[in-house]
Protein backbone atom coordinates (compact mmCIF):
# COMPACT_ATOMS: atom_id res chain seq x y z
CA UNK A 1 170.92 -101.91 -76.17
CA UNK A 2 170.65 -101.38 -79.72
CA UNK A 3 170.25 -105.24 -81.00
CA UNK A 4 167.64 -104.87 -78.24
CA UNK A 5 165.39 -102.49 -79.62
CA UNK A 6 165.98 -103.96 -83.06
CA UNK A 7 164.27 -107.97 -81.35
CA UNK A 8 161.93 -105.85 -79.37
CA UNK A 9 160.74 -104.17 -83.25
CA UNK A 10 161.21 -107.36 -84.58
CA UNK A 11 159.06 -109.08 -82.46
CA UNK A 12 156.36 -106.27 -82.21
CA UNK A 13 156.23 -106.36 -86.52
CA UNK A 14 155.55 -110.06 -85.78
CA UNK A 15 152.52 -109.68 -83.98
CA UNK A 16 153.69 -110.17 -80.49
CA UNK A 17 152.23 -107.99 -77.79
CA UNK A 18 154.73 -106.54 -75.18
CA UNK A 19 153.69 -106.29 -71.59
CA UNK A 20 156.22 -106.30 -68.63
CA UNK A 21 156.17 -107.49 -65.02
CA UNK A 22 158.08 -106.71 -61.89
CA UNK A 23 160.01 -110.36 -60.91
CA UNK A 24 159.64 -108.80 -57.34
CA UNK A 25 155.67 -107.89 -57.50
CA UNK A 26 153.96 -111.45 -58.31
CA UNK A 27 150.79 -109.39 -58.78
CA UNK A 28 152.23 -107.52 -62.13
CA UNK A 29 153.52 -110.76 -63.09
CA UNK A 30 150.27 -112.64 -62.80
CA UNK A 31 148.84 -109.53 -64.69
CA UNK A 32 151.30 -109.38 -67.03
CA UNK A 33 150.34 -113.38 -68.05
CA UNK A 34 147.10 -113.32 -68.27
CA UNK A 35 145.85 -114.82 -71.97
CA UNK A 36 149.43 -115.53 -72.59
CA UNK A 37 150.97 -118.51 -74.94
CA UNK A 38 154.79 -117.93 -74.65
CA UNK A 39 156.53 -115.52 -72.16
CA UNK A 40 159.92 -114.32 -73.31
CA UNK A 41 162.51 -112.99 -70.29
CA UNK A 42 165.54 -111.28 -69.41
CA UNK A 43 165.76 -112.08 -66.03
CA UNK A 44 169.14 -113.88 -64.77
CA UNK A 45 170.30 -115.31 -61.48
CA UNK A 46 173.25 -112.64 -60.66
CA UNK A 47 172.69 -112.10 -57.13
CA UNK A 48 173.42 -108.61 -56.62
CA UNK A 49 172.64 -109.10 -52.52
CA UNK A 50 170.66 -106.67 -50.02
CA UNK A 51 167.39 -105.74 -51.27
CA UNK A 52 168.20 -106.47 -55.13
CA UNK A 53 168.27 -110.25 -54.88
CA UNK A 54 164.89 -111.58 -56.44
């Protein structure tokens, strides 16, 4: 998590604005995109199964 933080400050120094979105709630996601150029994720496919899988 720490190289995280360090691309989330390096991205932030850049100028980026950080919003996030629920992959389960289009509504945040739609939110989350409005006025947007480039979206950046860390979503993956693991299917985890029961009410987890997206």
């Amino acid at each position: 998590l720490a190289g995280m933080a360090t691309t989330i400050e390096s991205l932030s120094a850049a100028g980026a604005e950080l919003v996030y979105g629920d992959m389960k709630d289009r509504n945040s996601l739609a939110a989350a995109c409005q006025g947007v150029q480039t979206v950046i994720t860390t979503a993956n496919s693991v299917l985890r199964g029961g009410e987890d899988t997206v």
